[in-house]
PDB file of N, CA and C in Angstrom:
ATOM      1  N   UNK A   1     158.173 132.742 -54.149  1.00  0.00           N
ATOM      2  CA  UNK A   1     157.889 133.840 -53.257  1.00  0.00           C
ATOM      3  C   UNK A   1     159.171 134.249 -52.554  1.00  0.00           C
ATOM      4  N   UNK A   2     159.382 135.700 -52.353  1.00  0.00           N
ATOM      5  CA  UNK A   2     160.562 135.833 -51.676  1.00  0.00           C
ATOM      6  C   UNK A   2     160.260 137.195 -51.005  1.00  0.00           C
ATOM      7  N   UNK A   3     161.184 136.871 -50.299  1.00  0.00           N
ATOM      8  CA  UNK A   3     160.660 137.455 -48.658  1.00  0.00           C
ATOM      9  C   UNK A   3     162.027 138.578 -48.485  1.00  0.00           C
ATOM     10  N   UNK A   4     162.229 139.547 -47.404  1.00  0.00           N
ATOM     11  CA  UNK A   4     163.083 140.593 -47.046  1.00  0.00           C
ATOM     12  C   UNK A   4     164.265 139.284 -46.498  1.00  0.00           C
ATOM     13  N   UNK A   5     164.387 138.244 -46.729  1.00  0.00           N
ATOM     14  CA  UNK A   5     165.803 137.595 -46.017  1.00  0.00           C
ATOM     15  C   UNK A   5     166.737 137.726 -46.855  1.00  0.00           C
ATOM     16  N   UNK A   6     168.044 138.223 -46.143  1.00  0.00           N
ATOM     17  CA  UNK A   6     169.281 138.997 -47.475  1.00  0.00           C
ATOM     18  C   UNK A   6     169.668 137.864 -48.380  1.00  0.00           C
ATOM     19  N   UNK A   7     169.439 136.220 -48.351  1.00  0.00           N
ATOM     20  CA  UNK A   7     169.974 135.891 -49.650  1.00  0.00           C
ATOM     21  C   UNK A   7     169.288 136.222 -50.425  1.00  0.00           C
ATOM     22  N   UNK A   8     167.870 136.597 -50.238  1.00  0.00           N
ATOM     23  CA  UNK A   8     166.587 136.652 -51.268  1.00  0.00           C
ATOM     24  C   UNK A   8     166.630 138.028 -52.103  1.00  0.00           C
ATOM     25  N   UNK A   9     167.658 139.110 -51.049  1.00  0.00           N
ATOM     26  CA  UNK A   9     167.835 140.383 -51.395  1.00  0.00           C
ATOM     27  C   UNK A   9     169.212 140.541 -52.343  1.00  0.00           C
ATOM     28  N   UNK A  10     169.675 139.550 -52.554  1.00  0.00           N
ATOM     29  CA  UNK A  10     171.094 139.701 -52.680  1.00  0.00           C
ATOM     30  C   UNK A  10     171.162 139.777 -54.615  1.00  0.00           C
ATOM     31  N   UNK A  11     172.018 140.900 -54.575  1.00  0.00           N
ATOM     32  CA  UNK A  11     171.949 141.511 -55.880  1.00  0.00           C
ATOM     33  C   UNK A  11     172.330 140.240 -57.137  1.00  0.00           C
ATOM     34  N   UNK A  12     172.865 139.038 -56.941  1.00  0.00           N
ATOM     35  CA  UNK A  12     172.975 137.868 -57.573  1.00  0.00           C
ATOM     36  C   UNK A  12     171.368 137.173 -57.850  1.00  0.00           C
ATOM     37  N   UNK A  13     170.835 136.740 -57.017  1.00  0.00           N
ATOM     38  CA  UNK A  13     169.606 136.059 -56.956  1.00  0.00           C
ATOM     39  C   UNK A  13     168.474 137.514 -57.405  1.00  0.00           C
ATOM     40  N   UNK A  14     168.466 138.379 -56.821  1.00  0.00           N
ATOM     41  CA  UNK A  14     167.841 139.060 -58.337  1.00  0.00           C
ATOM     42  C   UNK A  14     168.017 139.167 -59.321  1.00  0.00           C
ATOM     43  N   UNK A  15     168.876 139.091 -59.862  1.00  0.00           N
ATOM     44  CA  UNK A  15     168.902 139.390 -61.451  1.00  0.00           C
ATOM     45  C   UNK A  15     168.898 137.787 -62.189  1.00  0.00           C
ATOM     46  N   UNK A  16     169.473 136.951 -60.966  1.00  0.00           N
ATOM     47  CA  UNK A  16     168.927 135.257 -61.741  1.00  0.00           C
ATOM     48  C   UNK A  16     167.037 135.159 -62.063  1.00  0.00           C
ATOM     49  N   UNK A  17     166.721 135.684 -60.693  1.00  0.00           N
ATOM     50  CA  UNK A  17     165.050 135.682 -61.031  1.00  0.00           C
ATOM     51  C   UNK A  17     164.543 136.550 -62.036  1.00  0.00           C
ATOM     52  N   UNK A  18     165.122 137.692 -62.124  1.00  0.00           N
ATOM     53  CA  UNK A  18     164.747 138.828 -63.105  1.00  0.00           C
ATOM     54  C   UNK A  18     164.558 138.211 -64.355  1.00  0.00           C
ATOM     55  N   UNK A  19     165.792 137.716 -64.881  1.00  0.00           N
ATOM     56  CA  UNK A  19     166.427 136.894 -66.102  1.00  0.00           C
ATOM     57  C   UNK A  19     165.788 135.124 -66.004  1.00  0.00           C
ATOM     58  N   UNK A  20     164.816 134.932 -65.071  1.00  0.00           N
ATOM     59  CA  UNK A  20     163.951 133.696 -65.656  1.00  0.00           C
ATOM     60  C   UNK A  20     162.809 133.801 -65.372  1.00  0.00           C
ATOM     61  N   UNK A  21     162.230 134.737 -64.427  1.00  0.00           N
ATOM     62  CA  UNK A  21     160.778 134.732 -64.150  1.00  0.00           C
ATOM     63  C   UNK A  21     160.071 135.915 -64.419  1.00  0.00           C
ATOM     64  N   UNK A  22     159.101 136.130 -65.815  1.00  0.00           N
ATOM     65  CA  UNK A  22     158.798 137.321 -66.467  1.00  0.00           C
ATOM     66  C   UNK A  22     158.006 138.218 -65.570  1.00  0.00           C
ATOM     67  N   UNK A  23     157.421 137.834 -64.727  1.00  0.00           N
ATOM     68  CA  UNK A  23     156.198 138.707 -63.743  1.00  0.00           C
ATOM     69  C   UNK A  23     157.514 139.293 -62.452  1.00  0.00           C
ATOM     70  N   UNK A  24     158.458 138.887 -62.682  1.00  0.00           N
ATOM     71  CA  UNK A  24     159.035 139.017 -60.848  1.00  0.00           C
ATOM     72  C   UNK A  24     158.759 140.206 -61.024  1.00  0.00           C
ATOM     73  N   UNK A  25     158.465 140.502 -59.161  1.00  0.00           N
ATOM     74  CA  UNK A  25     158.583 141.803 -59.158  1.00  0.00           C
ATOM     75  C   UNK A  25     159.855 142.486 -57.925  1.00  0.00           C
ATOM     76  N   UNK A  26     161.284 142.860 -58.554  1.00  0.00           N
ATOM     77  CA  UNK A  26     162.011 143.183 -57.977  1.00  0.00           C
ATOM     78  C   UNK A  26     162.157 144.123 -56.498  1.00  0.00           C
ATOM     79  N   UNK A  27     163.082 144.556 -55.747  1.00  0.00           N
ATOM     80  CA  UNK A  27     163.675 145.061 -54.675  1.00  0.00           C
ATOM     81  C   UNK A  27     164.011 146.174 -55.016  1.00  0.00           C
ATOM     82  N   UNK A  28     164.385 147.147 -54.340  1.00  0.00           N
ATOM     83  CA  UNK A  28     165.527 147.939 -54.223  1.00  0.00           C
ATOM     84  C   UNK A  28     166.057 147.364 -53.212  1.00  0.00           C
ATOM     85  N   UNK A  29     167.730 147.180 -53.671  1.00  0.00           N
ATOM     86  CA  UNK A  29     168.324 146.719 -52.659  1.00  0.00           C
ATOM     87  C   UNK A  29     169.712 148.041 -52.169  1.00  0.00           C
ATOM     88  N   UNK A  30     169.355 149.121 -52.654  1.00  0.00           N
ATOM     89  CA  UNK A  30     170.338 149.777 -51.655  1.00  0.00           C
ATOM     90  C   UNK A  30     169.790 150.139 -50.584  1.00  0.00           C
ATOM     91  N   UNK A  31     170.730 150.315 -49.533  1.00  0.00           N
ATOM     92  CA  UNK A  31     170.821 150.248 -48.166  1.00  0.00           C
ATOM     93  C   UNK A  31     169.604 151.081 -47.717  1.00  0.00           C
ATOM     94  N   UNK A  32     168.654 152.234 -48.482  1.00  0.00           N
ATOM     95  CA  UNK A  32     168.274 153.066 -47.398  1.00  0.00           C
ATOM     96  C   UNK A  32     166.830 152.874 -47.432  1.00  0.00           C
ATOM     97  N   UNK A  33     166.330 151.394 -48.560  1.00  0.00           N
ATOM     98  CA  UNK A  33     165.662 151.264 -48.472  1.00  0.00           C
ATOM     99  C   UNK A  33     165.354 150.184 -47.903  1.00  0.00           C
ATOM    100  N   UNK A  34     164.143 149.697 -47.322  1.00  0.00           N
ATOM    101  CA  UNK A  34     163.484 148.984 -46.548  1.00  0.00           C
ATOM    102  C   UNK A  34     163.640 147.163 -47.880  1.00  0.00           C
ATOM    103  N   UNK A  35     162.097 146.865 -48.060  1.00  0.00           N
ATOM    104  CA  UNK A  35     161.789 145.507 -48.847  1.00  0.00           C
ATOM    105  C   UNK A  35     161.616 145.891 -50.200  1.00  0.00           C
ATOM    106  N   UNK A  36     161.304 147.314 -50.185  1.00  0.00           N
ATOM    107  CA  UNK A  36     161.121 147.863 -51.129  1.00  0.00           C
ATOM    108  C   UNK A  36     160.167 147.317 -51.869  1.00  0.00           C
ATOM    109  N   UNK A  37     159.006 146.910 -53.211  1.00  0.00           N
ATOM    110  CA  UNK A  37     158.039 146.933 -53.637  1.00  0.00           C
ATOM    111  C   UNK A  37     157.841 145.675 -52.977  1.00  0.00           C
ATOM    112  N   UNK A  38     158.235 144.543 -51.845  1.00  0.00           N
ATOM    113  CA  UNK A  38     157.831 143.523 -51.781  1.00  0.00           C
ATOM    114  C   UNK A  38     157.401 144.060 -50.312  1.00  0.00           C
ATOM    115  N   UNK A  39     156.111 142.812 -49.776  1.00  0.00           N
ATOM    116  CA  UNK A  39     155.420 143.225 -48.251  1.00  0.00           C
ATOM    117  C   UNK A  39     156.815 142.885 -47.409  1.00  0.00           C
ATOM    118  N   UNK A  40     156.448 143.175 -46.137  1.00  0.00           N
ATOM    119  CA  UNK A  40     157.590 142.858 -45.191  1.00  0.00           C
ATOM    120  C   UNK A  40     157.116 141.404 -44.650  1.00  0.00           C
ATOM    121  N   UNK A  41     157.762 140.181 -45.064  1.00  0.00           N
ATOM    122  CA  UNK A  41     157.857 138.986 -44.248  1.00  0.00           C
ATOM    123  C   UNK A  41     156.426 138.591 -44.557  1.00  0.00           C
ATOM    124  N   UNK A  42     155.652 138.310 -44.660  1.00  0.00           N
ATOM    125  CA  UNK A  42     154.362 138.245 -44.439  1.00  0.00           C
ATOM    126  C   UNK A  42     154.007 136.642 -44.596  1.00  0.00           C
ATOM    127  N   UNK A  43     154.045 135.846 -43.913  1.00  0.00           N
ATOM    128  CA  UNK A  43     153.272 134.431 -43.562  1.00  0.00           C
ATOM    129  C   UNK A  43     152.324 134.546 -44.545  1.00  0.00           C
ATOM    130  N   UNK A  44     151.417 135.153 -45.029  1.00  0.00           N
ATOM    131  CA  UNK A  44     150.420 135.510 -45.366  1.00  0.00           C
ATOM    132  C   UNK A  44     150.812 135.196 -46.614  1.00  0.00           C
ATOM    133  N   UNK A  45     151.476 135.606 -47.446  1.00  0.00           N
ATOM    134  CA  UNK A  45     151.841 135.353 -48.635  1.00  0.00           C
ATOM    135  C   UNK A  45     152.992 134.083 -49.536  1.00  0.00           C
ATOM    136  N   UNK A  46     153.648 133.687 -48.276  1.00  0.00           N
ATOM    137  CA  UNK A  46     154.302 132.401 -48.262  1.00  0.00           C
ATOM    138  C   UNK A  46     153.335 130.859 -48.178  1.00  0.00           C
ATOM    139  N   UNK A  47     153.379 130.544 -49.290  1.00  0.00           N
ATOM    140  CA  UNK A  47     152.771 129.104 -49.248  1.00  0.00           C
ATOM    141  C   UNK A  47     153.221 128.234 -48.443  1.00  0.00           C
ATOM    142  N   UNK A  48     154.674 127.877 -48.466  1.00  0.00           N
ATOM    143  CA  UNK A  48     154.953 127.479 -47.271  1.00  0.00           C
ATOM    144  C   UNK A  48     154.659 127.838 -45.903  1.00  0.00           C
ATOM    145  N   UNK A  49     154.461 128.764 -45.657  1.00  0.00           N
ATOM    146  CA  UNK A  49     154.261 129.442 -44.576  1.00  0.00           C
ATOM    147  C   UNK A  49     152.853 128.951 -43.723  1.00  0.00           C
ATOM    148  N   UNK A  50     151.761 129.218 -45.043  1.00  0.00           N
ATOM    149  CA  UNK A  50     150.353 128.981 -44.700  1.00  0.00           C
ATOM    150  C   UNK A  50     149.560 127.999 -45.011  1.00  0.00           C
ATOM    151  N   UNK A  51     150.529 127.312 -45.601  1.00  0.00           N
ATOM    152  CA  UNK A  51     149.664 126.180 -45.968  1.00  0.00           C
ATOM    153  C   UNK A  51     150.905 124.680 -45.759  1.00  0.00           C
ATOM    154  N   UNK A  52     151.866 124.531 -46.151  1.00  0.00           N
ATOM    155  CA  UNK A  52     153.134 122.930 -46.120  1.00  0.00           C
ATOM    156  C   UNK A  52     153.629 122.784 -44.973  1.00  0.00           C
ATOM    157  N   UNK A  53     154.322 123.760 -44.228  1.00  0.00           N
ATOM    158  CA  UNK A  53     154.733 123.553 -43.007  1.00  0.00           C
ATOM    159  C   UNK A  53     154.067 122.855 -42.016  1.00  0.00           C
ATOM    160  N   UNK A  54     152.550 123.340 -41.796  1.00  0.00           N
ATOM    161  CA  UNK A  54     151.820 122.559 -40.506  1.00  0.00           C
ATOM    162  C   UNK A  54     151.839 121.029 -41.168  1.00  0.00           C
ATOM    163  N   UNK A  55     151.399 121.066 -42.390  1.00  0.00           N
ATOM    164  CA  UNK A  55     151.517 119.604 -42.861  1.00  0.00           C
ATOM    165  C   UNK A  55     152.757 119.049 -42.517  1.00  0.00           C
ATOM    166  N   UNK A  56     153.940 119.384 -42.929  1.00  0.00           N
ATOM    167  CA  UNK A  56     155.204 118.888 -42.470  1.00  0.00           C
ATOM    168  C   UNK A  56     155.315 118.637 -41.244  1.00  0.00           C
ATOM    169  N   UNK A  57     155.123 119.556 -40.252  1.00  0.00           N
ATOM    170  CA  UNK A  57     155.551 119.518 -39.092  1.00  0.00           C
ATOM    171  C   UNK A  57     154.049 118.127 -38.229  1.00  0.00           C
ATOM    172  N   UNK A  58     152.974 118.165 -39.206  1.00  0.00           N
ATOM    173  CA  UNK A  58     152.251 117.076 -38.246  1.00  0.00           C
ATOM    174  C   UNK A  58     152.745 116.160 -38.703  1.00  0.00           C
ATOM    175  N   UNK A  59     153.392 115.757 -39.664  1.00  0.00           N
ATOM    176  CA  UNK A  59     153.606 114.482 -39.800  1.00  0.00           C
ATOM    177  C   UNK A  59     154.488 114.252 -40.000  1.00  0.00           C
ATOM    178  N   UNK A  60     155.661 114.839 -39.834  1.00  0.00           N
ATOM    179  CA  UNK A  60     156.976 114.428 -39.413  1.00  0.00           C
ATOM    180  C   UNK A  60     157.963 114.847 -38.305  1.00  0.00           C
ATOM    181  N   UNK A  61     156.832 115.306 -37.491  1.00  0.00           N
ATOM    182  CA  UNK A  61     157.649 115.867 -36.163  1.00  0.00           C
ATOM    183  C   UNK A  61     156.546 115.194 -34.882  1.00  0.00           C
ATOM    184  N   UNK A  62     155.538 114.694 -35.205  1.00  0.00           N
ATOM    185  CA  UNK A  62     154.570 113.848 -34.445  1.00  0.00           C
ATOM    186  C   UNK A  62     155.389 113.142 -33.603  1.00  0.00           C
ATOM    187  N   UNK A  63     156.630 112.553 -33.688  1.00  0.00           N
ATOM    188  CA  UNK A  63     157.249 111.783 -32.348  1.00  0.00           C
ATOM    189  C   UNK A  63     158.684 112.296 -32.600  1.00  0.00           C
ATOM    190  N   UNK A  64     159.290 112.046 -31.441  1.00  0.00           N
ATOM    191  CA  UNK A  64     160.969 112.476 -31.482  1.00  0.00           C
ATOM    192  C   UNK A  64     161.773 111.755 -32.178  1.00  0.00           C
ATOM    193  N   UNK A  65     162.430 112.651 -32.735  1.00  0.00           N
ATOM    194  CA  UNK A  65     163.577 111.672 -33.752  1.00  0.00           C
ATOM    195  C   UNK A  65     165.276 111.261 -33.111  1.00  0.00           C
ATOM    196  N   UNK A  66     165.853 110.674 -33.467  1.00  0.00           N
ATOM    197  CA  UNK A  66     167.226 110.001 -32.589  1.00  0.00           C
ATOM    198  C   UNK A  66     168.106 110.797 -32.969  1.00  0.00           C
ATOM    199  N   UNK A  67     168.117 111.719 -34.049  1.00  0.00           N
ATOM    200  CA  UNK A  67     169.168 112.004 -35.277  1.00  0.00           C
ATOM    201  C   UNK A  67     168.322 113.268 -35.854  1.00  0.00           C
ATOM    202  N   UNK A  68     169.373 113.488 -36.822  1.00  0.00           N
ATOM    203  CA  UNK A  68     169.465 114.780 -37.092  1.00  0.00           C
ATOM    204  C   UNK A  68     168.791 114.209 -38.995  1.00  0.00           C
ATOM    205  N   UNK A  69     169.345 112.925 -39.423  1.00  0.00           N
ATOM    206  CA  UNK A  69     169.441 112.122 -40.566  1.00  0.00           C
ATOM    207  C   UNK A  69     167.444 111.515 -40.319  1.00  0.00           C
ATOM    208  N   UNK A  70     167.404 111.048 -39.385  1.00  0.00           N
ATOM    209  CA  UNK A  70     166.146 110.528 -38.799  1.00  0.00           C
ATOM    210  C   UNK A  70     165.018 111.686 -38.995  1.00  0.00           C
ATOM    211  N   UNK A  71     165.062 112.782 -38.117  1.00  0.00           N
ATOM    212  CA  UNK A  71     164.272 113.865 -38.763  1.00  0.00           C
ATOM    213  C   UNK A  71     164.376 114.148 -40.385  1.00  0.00           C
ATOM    214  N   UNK A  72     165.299 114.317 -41.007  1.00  0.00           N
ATOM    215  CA  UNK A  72     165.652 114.827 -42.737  1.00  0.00           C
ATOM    216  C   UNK A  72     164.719 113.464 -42.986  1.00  0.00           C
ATOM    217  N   UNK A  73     165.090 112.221 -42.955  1.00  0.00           N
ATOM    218  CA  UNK A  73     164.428 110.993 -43.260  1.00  0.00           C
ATOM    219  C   UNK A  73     162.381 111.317 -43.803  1.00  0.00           C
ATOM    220  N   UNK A  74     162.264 111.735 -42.319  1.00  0.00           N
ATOM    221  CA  UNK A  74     160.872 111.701 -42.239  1.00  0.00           C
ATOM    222  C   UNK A  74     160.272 113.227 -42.714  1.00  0.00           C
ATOM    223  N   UNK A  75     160.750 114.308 -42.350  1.00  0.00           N
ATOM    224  CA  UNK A  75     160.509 115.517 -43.360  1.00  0.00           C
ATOM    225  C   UNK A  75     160.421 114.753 -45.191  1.00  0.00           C
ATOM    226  N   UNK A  76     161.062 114.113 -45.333  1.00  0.00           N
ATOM    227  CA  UNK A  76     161.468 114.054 -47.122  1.00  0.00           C
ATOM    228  C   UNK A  76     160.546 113.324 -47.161  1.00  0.00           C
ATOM    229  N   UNK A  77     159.827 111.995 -46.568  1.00  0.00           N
ATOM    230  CA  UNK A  77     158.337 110.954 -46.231  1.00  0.00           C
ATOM    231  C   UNK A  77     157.406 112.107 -46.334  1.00  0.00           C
ATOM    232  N   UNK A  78     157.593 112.650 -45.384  1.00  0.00           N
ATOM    233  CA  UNK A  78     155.653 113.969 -44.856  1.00  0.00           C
ATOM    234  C   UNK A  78     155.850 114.801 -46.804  1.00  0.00           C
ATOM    235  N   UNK A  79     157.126 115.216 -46.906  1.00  0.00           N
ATOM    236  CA  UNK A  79     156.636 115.868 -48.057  1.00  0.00           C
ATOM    237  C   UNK A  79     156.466 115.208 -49.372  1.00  0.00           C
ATOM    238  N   UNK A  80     157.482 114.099 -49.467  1.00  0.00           N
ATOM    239  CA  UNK A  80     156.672 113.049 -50.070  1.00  0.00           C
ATOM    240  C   UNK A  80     155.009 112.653 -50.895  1.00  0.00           C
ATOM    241  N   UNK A  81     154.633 112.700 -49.362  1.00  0.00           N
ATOM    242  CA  UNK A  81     153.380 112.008 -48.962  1.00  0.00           C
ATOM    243  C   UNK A  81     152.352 113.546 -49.476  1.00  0.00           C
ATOM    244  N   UNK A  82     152.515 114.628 -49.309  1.00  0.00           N
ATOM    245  CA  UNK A  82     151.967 115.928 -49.798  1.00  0.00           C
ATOM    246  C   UNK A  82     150.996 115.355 -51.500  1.00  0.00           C
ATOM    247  N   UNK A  83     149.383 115.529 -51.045  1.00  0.00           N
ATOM    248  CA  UNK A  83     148.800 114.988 -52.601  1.00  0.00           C
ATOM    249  C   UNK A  83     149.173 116.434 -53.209  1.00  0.00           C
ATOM    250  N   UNK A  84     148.967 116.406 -54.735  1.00  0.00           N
ATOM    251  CA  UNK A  84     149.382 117.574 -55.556  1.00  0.00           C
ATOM    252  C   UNK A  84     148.199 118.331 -55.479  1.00  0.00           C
ATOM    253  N   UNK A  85     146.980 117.751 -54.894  1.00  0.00           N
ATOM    254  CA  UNK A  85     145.612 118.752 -54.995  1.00  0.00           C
ATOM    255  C   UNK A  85     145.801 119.083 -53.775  1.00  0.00           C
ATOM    256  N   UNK A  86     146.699 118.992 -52.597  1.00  0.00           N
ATOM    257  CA  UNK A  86     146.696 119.926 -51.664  1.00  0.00           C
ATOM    258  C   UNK A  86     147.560 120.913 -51.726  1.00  0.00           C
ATOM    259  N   UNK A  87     148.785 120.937 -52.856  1.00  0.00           N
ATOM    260  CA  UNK A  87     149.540 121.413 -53.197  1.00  0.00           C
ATOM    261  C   UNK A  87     148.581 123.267 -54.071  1.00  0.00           C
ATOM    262  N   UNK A  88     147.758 122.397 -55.040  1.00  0.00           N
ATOM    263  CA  UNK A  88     147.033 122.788 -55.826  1.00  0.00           C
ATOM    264  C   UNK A  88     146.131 124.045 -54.989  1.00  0.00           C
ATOM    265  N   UNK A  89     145.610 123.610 -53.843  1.00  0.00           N
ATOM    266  CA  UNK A  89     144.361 124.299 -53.021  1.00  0.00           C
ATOM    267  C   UNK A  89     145.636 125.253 -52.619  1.00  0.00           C
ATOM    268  N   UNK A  90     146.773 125.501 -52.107  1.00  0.00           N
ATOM    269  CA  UNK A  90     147.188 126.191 -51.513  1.00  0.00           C
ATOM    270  C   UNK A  90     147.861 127.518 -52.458  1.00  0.00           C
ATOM    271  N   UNK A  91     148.071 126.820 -53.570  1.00  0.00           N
ATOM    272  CA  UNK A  91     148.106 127.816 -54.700  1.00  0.00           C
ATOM    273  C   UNK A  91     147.343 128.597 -54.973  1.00  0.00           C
ATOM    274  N   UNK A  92     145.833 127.952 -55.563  1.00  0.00           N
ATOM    275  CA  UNK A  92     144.883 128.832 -55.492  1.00  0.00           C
ATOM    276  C   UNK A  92     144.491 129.800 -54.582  1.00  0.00           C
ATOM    277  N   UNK A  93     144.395 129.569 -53.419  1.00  0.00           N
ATOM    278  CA  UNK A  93     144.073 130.257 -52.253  1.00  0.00           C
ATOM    279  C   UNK A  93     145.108 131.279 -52.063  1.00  0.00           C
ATOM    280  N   UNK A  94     146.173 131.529 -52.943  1.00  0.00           N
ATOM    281  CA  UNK A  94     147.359 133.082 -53.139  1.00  0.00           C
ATOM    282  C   UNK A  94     146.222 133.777 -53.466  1.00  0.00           C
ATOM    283  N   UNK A  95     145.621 134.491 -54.626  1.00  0.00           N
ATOM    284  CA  UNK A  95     145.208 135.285 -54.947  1.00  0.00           C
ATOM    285  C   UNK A  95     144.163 136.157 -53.634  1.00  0.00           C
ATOM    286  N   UNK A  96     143.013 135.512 -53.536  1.00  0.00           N
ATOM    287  CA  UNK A  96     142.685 135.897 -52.037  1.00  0.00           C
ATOM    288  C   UNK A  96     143.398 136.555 -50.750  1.00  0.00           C
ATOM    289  N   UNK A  97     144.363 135.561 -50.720  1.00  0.00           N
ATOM    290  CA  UNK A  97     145.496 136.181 -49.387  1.00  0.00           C
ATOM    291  C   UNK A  97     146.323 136.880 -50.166  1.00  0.00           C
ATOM    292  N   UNK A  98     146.703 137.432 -50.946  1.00  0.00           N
ATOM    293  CA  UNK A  98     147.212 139.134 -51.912  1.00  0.00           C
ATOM    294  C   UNK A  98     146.388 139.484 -51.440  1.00  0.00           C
ATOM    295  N   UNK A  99     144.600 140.035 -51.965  1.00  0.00           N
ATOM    296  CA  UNK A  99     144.205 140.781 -52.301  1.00  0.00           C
ATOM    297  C   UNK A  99     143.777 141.330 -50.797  1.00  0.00           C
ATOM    298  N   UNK A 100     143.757 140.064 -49.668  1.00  0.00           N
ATOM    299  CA  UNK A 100     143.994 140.645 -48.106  1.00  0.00           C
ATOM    300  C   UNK A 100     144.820 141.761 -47.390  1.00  0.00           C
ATOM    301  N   UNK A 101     145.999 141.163 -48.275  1.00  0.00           N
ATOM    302  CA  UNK A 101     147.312 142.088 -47.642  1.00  0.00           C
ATOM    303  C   UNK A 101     147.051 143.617 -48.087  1.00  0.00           C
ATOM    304  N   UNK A 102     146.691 143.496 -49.392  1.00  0.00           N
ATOM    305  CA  UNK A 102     146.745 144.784 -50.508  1.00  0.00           C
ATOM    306  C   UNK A 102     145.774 145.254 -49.639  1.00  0.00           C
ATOM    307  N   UNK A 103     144.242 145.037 -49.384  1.00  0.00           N
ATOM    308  CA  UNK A 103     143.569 145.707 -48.090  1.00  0.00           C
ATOM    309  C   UNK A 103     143.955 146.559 -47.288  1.00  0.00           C
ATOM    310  N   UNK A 104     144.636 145.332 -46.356  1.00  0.00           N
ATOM    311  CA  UNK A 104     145.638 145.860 -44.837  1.00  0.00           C
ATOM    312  C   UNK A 104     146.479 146.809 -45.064  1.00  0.00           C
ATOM    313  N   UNK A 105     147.444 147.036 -46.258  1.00  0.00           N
ATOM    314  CA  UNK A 105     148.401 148.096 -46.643  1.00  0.00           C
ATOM    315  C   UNK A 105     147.396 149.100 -47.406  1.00  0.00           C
ATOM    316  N   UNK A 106     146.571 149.168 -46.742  1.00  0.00           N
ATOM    317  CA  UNK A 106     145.718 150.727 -47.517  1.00  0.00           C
ATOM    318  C   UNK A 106     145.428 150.622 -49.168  1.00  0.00           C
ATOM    319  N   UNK A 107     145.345 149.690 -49.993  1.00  0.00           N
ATOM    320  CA  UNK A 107     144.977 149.131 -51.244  1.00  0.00           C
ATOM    321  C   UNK A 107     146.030 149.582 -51.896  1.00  0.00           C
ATOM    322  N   UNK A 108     147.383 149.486 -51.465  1.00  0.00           N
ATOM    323  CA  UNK A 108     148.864 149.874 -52.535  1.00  0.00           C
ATOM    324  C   UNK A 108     150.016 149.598 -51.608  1.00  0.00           C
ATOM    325  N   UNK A 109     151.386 149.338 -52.427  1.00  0.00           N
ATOM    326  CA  UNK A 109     152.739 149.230 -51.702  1.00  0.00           C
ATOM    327  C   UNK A 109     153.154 150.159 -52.269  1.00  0.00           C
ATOM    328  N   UNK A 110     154.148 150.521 -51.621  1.00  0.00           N
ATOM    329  CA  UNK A 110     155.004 151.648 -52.590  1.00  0.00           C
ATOM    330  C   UNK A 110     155.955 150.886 -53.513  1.00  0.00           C
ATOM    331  N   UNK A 111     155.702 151.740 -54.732  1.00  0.00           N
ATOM    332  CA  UNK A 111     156.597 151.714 -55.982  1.00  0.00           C
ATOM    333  C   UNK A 111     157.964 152.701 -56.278  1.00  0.00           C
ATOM    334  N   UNK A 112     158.918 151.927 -56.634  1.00  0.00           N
ATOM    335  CA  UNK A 112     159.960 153.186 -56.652  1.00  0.00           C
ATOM    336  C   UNK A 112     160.296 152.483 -58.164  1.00  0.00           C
TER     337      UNK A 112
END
């Protein structure tokens, strides 16, 4: 998933994704346009976003860490510890949260 943040926009990392992932669906990345065919930012559509993070953050930010190595430690444990069928549920549950957004944006994004 990739989001309006400029490495994600950056004319290198598109054309790496272009050239390995057959469905991507590209940017315009000159200046006068916005995200161009992608939503703006949307939590909603980031798996991480809506579903790994709270997991991460309950269980590896649950007490204070000493270090900077100490936190990385226990982030790499919590995700670790992530079963693949919760991995799995959060996948599935994309299609639904698309067909939300596609709703909210009037049932279309713009295409250029």
């Amino acid at each position: 998933m990739q989001d309006g943040v400029p490495s994600h926009k950056a004319e290198e990392t598109q054309n790496l994704i272009r050239d390995n992932v057959p469905e991507f669906i590209g940017v315009d990345i000159s200046p006068q346009r916005g995200n161009g065919e992608w939503p703006p930012n949307s939590p909603d559509l980031n798996i991480m976003d809506y579903s790994i993070w709270s997991i991460l953050e309950a269980e590896a930010c649950s007490k204070p860490h000493q270090s900077i190595d100490a936190l990385k430690k226990s982030l790499t444990k919590a995700w670790n510890n992530i079963s693949q069928d919760v991995i799995d549920r959060a996948v599935d549950d994309f299609p639904k949260r698309l067909k939300k957004c596609i709703e909210a944006y009037g049932g279309h994004f713009e295409n250029n």
